[in-house]
Protein backbone atom coordinates (compact mmCIF):
# COMPACT_ATOMS: atom_id res chain seq x y z
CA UNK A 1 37.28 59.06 -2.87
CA UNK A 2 34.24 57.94 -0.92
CA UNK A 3 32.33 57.38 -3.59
CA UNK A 4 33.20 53.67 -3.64
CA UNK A 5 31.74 52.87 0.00
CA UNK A 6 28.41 54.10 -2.29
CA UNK A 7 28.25 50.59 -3.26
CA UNK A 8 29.04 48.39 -0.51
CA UNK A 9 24.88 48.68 0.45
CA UNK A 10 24.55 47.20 -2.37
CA UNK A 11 26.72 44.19 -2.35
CA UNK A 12 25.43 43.31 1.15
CA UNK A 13 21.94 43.68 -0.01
CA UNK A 14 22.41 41.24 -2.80
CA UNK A 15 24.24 38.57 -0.64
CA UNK A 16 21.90 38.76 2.09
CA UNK A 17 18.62 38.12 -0.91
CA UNK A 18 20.62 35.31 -2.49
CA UNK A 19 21.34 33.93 0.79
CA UNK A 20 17.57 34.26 1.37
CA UNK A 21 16.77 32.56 -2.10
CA UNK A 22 18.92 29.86 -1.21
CA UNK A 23 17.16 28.94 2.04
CA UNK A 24 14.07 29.38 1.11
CA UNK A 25 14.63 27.33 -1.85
CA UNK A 26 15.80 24.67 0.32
CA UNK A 27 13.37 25.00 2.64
CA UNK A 28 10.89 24.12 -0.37
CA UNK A 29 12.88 21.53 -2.21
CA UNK A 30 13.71 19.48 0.02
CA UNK A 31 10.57 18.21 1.73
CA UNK A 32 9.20 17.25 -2.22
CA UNK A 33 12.38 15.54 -2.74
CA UNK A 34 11.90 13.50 0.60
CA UNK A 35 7.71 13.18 -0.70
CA UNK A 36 9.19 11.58 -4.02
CA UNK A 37 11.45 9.76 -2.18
CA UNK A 38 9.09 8.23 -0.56
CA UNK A 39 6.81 6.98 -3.44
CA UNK A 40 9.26 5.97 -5.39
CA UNK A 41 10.39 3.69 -2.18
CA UNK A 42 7.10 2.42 -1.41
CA UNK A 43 5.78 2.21 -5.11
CA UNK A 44 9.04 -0.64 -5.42
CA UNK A 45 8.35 -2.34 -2.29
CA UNK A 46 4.44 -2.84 -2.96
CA UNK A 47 5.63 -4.14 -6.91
CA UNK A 48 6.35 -7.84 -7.11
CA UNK A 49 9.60 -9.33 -8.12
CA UNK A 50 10.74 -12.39 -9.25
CA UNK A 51 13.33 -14.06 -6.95
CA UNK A 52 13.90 -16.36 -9.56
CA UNK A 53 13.03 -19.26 -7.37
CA UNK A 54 10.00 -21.19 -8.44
CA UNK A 55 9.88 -23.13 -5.45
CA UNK A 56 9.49 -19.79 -3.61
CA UNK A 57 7.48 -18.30 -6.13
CA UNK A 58 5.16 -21.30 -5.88
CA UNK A 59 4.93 -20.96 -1.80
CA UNK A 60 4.20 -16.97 -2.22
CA UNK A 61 1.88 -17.08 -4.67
CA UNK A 62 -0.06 -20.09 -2.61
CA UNK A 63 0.14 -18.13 0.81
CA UNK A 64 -0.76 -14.51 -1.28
CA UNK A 65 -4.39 -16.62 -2.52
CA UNK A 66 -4.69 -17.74 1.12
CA UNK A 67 -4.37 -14.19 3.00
CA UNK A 68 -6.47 -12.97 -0.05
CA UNK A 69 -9.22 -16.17 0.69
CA UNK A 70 -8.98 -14.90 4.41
CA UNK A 71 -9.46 -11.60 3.87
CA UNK A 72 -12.56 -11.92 2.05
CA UNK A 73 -13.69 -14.68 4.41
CA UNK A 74 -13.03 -11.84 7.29
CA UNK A 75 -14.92 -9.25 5.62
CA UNK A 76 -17.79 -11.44 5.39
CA UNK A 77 -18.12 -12.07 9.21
CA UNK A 78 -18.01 -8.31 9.68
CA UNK A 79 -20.70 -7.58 7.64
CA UNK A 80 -22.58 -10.43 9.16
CA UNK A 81 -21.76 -9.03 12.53
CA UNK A 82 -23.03 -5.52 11.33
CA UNK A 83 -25.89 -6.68 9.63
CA UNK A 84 -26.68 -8.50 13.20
CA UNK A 85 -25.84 -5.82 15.54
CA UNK A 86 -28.23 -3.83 13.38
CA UNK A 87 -30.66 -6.52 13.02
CA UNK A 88 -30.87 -6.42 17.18
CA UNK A 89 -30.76 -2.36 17.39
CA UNK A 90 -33.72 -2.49 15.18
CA UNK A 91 -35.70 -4.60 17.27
CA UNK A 92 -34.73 -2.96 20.93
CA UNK A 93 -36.29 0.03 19.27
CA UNK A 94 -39.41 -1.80 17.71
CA UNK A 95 -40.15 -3.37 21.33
CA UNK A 96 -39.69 -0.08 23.05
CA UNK A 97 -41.94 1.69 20.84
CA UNK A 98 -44.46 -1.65 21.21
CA UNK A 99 -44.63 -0.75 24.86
CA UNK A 100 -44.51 2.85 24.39
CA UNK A 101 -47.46 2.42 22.13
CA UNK A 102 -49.08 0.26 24.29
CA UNK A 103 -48.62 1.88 27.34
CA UNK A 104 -49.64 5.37 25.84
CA UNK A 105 -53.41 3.80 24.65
């Protein structure tokens, strides 16, 4: 008569593991579901469409050659700036090892 509470171990045991397995699974899933989600979202916002507007299309293309024209134009003063911030680091350490020199002989 008793012999049926044998089993209710059992049936707990595999609720509580599938309720484990669910979580868990969830706990994986979701965060790559929200990672694709957010590709797929940013791979269609950085993809070009046609507004089917040429008067627009002819303005954004114009300003997208002038930020690119700037942008180049920027990156050239920066490397001018480096090349002359390392031009004067260069010579601050020739002149101090001019005096060094001069002041050791």
């Amino acid at each position: 008569m008793l012999h049926h509470l044998y089993f209710v171990p059992f049936v707990i045991f595999h609720f509580v593991v599938t309720a484990l397995l669910i979580v868990t699974a969830l706990i994986v899933i979701r965060p790559l579901a929200m990672a694709a989600r957010y590709r797929c979202a940013s791979s269609r916002a950085s993809s070009p469409r046609a507004t089917h507007n040429a008067a627009f299309e002819d303005y954004r293309q114009a300003t997208l050659k002038r930020l690119e024209q700037e942008a180049d134009e920027f990156r050239a003063c920066l490397d001018r700036l480096r090349r002359s911030a390392d031009a004067a680091a260069f010579e601050a350490f020739l002149n101090a090892r001019r005096t060094g020199g001069q002041a050791a002989s």
